[in-house]
Protein backbone atom coordinates (compact mmCIF):
# COMPACT_ATOMS: atom_id res chain seq x y z
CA UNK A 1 62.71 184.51 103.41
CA UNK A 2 64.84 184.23 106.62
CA UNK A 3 68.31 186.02 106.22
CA UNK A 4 69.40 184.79 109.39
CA UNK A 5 69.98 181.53 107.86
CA UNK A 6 73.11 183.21 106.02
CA UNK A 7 74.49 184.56 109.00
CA UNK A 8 73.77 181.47 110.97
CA UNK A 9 75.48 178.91 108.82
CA UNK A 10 78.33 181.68 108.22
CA UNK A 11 78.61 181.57 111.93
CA UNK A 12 78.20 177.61 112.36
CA UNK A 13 81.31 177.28 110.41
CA UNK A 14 82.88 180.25 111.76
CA UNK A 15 83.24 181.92 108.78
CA UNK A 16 83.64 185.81 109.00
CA UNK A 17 82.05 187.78 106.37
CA UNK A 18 85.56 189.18 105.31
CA UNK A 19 86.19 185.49 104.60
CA UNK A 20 83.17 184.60 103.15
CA UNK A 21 83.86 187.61 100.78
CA UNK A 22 86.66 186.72 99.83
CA UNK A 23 85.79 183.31 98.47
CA UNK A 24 83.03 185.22 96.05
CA UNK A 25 85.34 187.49 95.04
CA UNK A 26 82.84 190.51 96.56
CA UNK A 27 83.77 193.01 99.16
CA UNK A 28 82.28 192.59 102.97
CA UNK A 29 79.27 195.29 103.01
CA UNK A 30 77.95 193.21 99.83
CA UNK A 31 77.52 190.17 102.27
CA UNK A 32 76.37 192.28 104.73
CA UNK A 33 73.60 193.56 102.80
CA UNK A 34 72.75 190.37 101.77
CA UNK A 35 72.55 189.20 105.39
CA UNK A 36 70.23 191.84 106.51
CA UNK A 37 67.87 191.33 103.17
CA UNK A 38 68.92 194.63 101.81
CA UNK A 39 69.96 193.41 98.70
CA UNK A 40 69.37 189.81 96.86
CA UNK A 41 72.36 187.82 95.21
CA UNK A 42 72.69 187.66 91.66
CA UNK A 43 71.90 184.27 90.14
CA UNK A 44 75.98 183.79 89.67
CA UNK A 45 77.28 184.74 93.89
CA UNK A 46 73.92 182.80 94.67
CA UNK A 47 75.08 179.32 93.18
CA UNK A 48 78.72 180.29 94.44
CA UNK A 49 77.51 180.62 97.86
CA UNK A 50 75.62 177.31 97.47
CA UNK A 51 78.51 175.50 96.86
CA UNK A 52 80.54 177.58 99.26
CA UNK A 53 78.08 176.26 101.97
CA UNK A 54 77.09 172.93 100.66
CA UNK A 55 73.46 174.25 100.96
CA UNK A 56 70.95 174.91 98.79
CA UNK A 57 69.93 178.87 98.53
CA UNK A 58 65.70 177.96 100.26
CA UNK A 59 68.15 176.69 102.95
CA UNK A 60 70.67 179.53 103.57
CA UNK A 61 67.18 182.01 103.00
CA UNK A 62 68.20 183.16 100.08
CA UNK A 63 65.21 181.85 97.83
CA UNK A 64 61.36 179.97 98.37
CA UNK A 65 61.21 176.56 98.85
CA UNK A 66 61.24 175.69 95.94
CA UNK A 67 64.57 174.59 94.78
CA UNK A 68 67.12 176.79 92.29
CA UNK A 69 69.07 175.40 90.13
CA UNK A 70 72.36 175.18 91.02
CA UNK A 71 75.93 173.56 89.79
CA UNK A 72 75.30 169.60 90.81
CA UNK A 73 79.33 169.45 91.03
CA UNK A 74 80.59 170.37 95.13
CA UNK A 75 83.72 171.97 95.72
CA UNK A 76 84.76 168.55 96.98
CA UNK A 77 84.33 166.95 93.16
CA UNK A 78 85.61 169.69 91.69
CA UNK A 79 88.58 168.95 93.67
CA UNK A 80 88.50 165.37 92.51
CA UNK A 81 88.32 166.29 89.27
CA UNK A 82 91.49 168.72 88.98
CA UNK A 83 93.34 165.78 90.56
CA UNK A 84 92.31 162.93 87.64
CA UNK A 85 93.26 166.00 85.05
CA UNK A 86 96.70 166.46 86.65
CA UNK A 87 96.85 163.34 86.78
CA UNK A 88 96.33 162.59 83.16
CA UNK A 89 98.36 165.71 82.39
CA UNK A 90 101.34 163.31 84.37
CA UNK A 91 104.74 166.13 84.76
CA UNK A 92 103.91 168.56 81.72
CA UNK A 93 104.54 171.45 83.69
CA UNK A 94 103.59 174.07 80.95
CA UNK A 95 99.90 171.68 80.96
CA UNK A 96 99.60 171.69 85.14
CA UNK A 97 100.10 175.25 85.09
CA UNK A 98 97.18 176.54 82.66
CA UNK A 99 95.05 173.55 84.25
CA UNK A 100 95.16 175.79 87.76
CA UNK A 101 95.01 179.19 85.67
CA UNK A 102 91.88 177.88 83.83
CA UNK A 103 90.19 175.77 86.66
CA UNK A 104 87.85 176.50 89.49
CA UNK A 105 88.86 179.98 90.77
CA UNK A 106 88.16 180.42 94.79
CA UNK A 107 90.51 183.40 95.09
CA UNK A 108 93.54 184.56 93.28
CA UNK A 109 95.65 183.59 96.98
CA UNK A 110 94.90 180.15 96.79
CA UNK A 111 95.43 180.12 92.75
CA UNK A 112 98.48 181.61 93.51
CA UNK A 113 99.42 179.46 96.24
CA UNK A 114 98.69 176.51 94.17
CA UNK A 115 101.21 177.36 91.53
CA UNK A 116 103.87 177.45 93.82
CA UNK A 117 103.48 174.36 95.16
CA UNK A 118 103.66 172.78 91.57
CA UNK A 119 106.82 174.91 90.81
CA UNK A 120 108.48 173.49 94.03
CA UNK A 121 107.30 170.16 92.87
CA UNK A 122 108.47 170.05 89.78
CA UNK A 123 112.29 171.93 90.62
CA UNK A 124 112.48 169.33 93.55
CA UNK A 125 112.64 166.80 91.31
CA UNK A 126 114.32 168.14 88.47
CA UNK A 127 116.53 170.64 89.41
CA UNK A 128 118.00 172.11 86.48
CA UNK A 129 114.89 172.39 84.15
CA UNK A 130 114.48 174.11 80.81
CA UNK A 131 111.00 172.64 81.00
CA UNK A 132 110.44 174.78 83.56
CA UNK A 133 111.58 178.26 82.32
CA UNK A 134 109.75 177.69 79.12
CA UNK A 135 106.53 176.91 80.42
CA UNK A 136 106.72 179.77 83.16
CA UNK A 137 107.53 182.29 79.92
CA UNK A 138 104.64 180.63 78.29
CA UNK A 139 101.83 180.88 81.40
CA UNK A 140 103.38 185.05 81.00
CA UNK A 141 102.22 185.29 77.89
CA UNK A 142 99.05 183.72 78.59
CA UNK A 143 96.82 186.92 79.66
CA UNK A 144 98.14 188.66 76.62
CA UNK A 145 96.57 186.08 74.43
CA UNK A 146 93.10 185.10 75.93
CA UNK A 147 92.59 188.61 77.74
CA UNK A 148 93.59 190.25 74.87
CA UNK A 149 94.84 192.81 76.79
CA UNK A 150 95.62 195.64 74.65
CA UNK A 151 98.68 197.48 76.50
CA UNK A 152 98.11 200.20 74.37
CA UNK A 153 94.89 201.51 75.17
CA UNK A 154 94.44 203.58 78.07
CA UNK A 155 92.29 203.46 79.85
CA UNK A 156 92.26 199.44 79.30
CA UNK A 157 88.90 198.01 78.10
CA UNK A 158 88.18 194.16 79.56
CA UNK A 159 87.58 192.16 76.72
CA UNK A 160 86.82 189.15 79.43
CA UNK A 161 84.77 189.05 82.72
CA UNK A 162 86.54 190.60 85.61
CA UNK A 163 87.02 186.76 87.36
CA UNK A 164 88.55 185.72 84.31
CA UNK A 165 90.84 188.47 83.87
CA UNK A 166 92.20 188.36 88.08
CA UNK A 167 92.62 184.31 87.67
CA UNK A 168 94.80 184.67 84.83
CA UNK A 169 96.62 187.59 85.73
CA UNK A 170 97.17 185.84 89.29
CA UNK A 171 98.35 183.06 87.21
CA UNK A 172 100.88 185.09 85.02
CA UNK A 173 101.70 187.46 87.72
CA UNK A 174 103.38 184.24 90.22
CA UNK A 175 104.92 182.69 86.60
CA UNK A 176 106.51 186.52 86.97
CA UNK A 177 107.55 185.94 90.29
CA UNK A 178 109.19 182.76 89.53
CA UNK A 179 111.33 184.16 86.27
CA UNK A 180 112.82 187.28 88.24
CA UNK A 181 114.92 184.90 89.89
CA UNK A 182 116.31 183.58 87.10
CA UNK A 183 120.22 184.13 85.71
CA UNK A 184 119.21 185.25 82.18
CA UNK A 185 118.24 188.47 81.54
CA UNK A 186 115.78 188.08 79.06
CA UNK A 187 113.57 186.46 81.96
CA UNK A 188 114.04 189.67 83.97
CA UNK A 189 112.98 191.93 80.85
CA UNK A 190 110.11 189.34 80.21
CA UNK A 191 108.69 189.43 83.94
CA UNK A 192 108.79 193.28 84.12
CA UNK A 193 107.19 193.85 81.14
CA UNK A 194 104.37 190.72 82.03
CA UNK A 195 103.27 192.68 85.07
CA UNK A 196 103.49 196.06 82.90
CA UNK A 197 101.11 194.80 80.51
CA UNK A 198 98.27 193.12 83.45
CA UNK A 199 98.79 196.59 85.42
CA UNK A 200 96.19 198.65 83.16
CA UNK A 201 93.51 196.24 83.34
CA UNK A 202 93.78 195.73 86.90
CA UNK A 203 93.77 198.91 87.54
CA UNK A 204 90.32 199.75 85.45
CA UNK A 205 88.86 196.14 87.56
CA UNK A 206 89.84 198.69 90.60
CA UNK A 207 88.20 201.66 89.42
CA UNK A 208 85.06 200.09 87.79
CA UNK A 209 84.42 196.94 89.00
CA UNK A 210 83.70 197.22 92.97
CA UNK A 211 83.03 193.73 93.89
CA UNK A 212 86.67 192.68 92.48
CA UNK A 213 88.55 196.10 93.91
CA UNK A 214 90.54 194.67 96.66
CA UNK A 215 91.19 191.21 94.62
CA UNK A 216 92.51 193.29 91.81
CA UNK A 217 94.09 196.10 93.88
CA UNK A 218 96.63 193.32 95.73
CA UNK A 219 97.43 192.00 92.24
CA UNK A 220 98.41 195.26 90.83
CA UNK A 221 100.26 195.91 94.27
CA UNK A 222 101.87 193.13 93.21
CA UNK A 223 102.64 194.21 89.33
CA UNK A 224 103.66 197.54 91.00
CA UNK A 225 106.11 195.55 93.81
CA UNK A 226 107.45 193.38 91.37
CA UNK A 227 108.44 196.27 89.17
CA UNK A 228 109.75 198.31 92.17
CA UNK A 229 112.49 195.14 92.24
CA UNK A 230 113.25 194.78 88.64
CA UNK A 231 113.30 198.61 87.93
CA UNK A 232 116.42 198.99 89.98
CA UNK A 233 118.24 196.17 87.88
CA UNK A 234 116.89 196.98 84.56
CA UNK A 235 115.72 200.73 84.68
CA UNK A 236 116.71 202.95 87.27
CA UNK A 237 116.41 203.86 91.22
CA UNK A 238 113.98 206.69 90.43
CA UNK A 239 111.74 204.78 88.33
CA UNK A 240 111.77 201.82 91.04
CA UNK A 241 111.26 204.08 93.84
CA UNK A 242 107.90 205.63 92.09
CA UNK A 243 106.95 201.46 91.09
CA UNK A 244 107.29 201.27 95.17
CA UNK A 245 105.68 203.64 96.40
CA UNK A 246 102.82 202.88 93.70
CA UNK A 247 102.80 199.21 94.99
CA UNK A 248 101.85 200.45 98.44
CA UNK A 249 99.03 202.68 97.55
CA UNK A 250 97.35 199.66 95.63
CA UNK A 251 98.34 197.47 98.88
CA UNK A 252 96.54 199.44 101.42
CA UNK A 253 93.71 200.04 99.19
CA UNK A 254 93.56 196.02 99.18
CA UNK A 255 93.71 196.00 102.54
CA UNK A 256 96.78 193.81 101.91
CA UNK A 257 98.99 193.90 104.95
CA UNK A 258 101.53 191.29 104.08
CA UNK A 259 102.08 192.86 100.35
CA UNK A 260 102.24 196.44 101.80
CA UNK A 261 104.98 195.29 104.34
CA UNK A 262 106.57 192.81 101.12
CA UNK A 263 106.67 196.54 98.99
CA UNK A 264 107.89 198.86 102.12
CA UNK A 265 110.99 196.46 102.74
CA UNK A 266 111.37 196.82 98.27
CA UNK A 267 111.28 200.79 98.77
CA UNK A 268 113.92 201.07 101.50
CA UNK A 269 116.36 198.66 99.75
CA UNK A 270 115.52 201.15 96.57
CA UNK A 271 116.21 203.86 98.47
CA UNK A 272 119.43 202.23 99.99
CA UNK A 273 121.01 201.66 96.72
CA UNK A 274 120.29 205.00 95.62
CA UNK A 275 122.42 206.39 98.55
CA UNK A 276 119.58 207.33 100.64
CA UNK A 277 119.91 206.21 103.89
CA UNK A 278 118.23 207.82 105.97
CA UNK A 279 115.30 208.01 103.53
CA UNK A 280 115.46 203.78 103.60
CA UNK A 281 115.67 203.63 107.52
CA UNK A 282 112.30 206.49 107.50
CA UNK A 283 110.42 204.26 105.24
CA UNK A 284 111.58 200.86 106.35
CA UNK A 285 109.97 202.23 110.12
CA UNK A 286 106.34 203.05 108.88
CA UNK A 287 106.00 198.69 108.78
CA UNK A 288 106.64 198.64 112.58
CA UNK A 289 103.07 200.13 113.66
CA UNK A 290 101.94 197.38 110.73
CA UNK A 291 103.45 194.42 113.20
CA UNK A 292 102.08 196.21 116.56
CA UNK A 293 98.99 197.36 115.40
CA UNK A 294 97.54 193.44 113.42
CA UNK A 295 94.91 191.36 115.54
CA UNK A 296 95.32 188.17 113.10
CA UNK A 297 99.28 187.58 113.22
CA UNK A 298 101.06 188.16 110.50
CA UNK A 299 103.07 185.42 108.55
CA UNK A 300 106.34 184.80 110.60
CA UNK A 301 108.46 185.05 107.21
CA UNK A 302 106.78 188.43 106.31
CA UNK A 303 108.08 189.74 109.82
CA UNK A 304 111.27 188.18 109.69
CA UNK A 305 111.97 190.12 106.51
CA UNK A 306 110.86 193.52 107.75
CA UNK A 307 113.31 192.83 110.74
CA UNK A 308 116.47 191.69 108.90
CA UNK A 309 115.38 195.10 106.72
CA UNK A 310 115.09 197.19 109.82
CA UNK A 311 118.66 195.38 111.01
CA UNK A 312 120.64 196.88 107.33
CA UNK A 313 119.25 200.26 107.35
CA UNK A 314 120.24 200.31 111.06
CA UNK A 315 123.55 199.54 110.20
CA UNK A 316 123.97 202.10 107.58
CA UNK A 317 122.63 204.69 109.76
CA UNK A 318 125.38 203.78 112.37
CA UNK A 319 122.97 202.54 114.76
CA UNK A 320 123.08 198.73 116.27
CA UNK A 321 121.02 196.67 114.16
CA UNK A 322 121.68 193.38 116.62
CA UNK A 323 118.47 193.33 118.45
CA UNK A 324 116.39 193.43 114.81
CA UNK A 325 119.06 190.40 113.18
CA UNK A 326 117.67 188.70 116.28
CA UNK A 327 114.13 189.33 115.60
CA UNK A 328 114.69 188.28 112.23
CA UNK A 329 115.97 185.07 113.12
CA UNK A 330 113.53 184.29 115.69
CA UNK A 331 110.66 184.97 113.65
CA UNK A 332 112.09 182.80 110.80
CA UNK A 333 112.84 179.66 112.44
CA UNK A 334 108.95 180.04 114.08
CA UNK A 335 107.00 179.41 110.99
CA UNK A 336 105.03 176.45 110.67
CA UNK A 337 104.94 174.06 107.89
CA UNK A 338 101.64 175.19 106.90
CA UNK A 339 101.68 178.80 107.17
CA UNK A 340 100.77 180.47 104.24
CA UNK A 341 103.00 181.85 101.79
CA UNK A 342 102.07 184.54 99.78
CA UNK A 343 103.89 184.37 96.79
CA UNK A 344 105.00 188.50 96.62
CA UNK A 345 107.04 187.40 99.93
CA UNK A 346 108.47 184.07 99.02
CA UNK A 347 111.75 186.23 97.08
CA UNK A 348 113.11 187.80 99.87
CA UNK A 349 111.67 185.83 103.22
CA UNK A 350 114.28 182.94 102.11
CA UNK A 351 116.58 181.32 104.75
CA UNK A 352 119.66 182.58 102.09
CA UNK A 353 117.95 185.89 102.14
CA UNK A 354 118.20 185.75 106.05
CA UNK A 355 122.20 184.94 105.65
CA UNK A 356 122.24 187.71 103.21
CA UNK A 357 120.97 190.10 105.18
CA UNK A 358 122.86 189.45 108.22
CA UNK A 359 125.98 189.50 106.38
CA UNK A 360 125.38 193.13 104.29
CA UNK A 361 124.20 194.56 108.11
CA UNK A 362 127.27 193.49 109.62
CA UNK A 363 129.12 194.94 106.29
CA UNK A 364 127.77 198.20 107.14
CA UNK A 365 128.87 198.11 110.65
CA UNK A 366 132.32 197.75 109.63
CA UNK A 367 132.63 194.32 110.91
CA UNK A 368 134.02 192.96 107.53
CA UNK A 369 135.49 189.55 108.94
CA UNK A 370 131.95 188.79 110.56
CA UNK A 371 130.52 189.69 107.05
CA UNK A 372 132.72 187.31 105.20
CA UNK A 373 132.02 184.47 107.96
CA UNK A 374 127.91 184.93 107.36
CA UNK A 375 128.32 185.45 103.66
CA UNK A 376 130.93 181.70 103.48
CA UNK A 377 127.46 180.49 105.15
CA UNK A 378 125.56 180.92 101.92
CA UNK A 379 128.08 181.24 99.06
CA UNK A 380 131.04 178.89 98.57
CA UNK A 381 134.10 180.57 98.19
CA UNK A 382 135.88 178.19 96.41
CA UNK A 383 132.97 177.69 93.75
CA UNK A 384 131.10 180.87 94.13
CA UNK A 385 127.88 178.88 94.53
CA UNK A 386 125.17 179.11 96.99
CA UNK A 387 124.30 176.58 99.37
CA UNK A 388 120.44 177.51 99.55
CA UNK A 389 118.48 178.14 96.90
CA UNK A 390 118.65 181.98 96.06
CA UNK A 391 117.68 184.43 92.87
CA UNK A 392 120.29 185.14 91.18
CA UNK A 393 120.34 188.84 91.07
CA UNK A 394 120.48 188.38 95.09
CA UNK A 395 123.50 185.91 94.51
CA UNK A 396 125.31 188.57 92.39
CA UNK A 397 124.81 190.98 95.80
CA UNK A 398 126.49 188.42 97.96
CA UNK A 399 129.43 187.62 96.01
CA UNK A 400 129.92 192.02 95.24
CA UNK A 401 129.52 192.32 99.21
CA UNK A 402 131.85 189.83 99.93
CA UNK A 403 134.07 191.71 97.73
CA UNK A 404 134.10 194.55 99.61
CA UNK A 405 134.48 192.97 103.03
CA UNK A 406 137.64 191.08 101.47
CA UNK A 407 138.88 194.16 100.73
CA UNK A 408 138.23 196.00 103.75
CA UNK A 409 139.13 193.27 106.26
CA UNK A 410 142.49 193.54 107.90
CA UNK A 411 143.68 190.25 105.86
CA UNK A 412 143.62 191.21 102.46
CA UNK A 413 143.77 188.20 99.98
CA UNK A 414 144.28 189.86 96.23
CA UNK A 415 143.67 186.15 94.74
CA UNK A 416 140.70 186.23 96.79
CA UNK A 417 139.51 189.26 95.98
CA UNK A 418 140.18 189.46 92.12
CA UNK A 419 138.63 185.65 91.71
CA UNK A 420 135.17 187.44 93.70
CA UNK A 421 135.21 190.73 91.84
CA UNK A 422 135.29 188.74 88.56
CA UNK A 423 132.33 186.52 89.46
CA UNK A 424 130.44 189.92 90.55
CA UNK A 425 131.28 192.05 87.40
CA UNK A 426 130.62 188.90 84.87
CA UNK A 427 127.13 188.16 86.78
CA UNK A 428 125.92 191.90 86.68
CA UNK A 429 126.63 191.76 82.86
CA UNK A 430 124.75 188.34 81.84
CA UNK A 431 122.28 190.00 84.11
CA UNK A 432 122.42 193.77 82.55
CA UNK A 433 121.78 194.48 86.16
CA UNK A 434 122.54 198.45 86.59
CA UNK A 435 122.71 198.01 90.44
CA UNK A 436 124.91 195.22 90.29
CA UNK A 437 127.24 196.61 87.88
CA UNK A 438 127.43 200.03 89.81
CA UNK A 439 128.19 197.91 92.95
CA UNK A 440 131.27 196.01 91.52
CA UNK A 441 132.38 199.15 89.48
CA UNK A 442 132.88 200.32 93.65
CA UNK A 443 134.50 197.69 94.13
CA UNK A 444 137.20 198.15 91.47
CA UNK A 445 137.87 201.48 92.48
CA UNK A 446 138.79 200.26 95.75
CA UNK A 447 140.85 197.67 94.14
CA UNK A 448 143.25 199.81 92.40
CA UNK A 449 143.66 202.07 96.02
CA UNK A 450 144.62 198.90 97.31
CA UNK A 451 146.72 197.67 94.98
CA UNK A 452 147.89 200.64 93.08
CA UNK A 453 150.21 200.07 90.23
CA UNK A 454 148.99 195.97 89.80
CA UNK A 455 149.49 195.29 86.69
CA UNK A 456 146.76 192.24 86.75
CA UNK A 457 144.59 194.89 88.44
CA UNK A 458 144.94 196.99 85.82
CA UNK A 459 144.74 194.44 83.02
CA UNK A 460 140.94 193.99 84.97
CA UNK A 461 139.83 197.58 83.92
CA UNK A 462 138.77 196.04 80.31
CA UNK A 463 135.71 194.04 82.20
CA UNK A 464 134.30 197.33 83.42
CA UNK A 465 132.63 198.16 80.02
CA UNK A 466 129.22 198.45 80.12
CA UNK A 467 127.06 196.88 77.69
């Protein structure tokens, strides 16, 4: 058998072998080995690879002559055919979703990719959708129930074949995602504990199943990530800073460049809250040799949020963040329309996120009229609303920040200020957000220095009970 052919119609389509790894769900040496006949694909990567190719396996050298049997349906029918079942499925979101968790799987990436394009869909044209939250909380639950994932055994046992288990946990993992931006807290609980319960499975695909490590090492990155984010809200700054520095181990192991810079701009922002700011600029500075250092460029988003990181712990250091702000910018407003987005950085690689950023950097420089300016860019003042679409927890930072710029600003407003500090303290309690309601609780005690002896400022104290 000629194992050239392999190579030569992976290099007729200019395919490399990372790529064409990818697609099988194997890591690179196995289609190296295949390539130099040092090893023979099993019956399932060898009809994958015929359809990958549009080839049959004599023809790629990979078998005599005589044909194998192989799946009749192309990738391009297989397309076809999701379309005519979404299209029968018509706007049940709860339906499109499980038909992309359940259907063809050519990498958890584009699975992932694929759900977020139906999400955008579907809150483009209905923008205030119950529909929506349900069936994301539903597509959650999913892994639990046909994984059966037993969170209580450690190690995990896979009850399901390891593609199985990454497509759905791909699948619940961006439903995740999606609810942490939400305003009730009960989606917040339910996406940290969804990526709690994938994380020991994933983690046993890493340690046992080699062909599926890096596939299932970026996913639990991304459990880890995820709960680096939500453990400062609903846990603590210790515990998040361990999820983070967890999520980056798992990321490099994946070879995941994108989700390792995604988790390093999490850490530093963990470490920031927790009042450690030197600790947030040190780790926010190991992504720079990331963007120097990467022969395929890097998502322009992705950079754009490690800048308007860098710019914030600048600040807070006392150094000049201008120079990264601008960086930020420039790299943001350079994406193309069809540059990928990887779901782990859609949450904070936002254009609101951008404004947010640039106003909390110029906070921390003590420029608290320039703060308030960026900040009126994203959230009304009059209605306390944003004007680009923005998680909630990250709306709750805005409105505390612009808080404390109000009251630091040379113009002090105690209307102003009382009607933001309310919004603030009443969001960080539907929320049970810890680090929101620590940043407002600084923001009363500030209050009552400024206005010592208010009676309505006192008559405010009875909000700051926690729950």
């Amino acid at each position: 058998m000629e194992r050239a052919r392999l190579s030569a119609a992976r290099n007729e389509k200019g395919w490399s072998q990372e790529y064409v790894a990818s697609c099988l769900g194997v890591d690179r040496m196995t289609v190296q080995r295949w390539e130099q006949n040092r090893t023979t694909p099993q019956p399932y990567h060898l009809e994958r690879l015929c359809k990958l190719f549009g080839q049959t396996a004599a023809a790629l050298g990979l078998a005599e002559e005589r044909p194998v049997v192989v799946s009749d349906t192309t990738e391009r029918e297989d397309t076809l055919r999701n379309e005519q079942i979404l299209s029968l499925i018509g706007s049940d979101l709860t339906l499109r979703l499980v038909a992309v968790a359940f259907g063809p799987f050519r990498g958890y990436q584009v699975l992932q990719n694929a759900m977020i394009r139906i999400i955008e869909e579907d809150r483009a044209m209905n923008e205030h959708s119950i529909t929506r939250r349900e069936a994301l909380r539903r597509v959650v639950m999913l892994p639990l129930l046909t994984l059966k994932l037993d969170v209580s055994a450690l190690p995990a046992q896979l009850q399901r074949p390891p593609e199985e288990v990454i497509a759905q946990c791909a699948a619940g993992i961006t439903a995740c995602w999606e609810l942490s931006k939400g305003s009730d807290e009960n989606d917040l609980h339910l996406a940290f504990k969804g990526v709690s319960a994938y994380l020991p499975t994933l983690k046993t695909i890493v340690r046992d199943f080699a062909p599926y490590r890096k596939q299932a090492a970026s996913l639990a990155g991304q459990c880890a990530s995820l709960k680096c984010l939500l453990g400062w809200h609903l846990q603590g700054l210790k515990e998040a800073i361990a999820y983070g520095e967890e999520g980056i181990a798992y990321g490099e192991e994946a070879e995941d460049i994108p989700l390792v810079l995604g988790t390093l701009t999490r850490l530093a922002w963990a470490h920031y809250y927790n009042k450690q700011s030197k600790q947030a600029l040190r780790v926010i500075s190991q992504a720079i040799p990331h963007l120097k250092e990467q022969k395929v460029p890097l998502p322009s988003h992705v950079v754009s949020n490690v800048y308007g990181t860098i710019a914030v712990m600048q600040a807070i250091n006392g150094q000049q963040g201008t120079e990264a702000l601008r960086r930020a910018t420039d790299h943001f407003f350079a994406q193309g329309a069809t540059e990928d987005r990887f779901v782990y950085g859609v949450m904070e690689c936002s254009h609101a996120d951008l404004i947010l950023k640039n106003g909390i950097a110029h906070y921390q420089q003590g420029l608290y009229e320039q703060a308030q300016d960026s900040l009126k860019q994203l959230i009304d003042p009059e209605t306390l609303s944003t004007k680009f679409p923005l998680p909630e927890r990250s709306r709750i930072e805005g409105i505390n920040i612009m808080t404390l710029a109000s009251l630091k600003a040379r113009e002090k407003d105690m209307e102003q200020s009382i009607s933001l500090w309310k919004a603030g303290i009443s969001g960080a309690i539907k929320l049970r957000s810890e680090q929101r309601f620590d940043e407002a609780l600084l923001a009363y005690e500030i209050i009552e220095g400024v206005w010592p002896g208010e009676r309505r400022i006192k008559e405010l104290r009875e909000l700051t009970s926690h729950w």
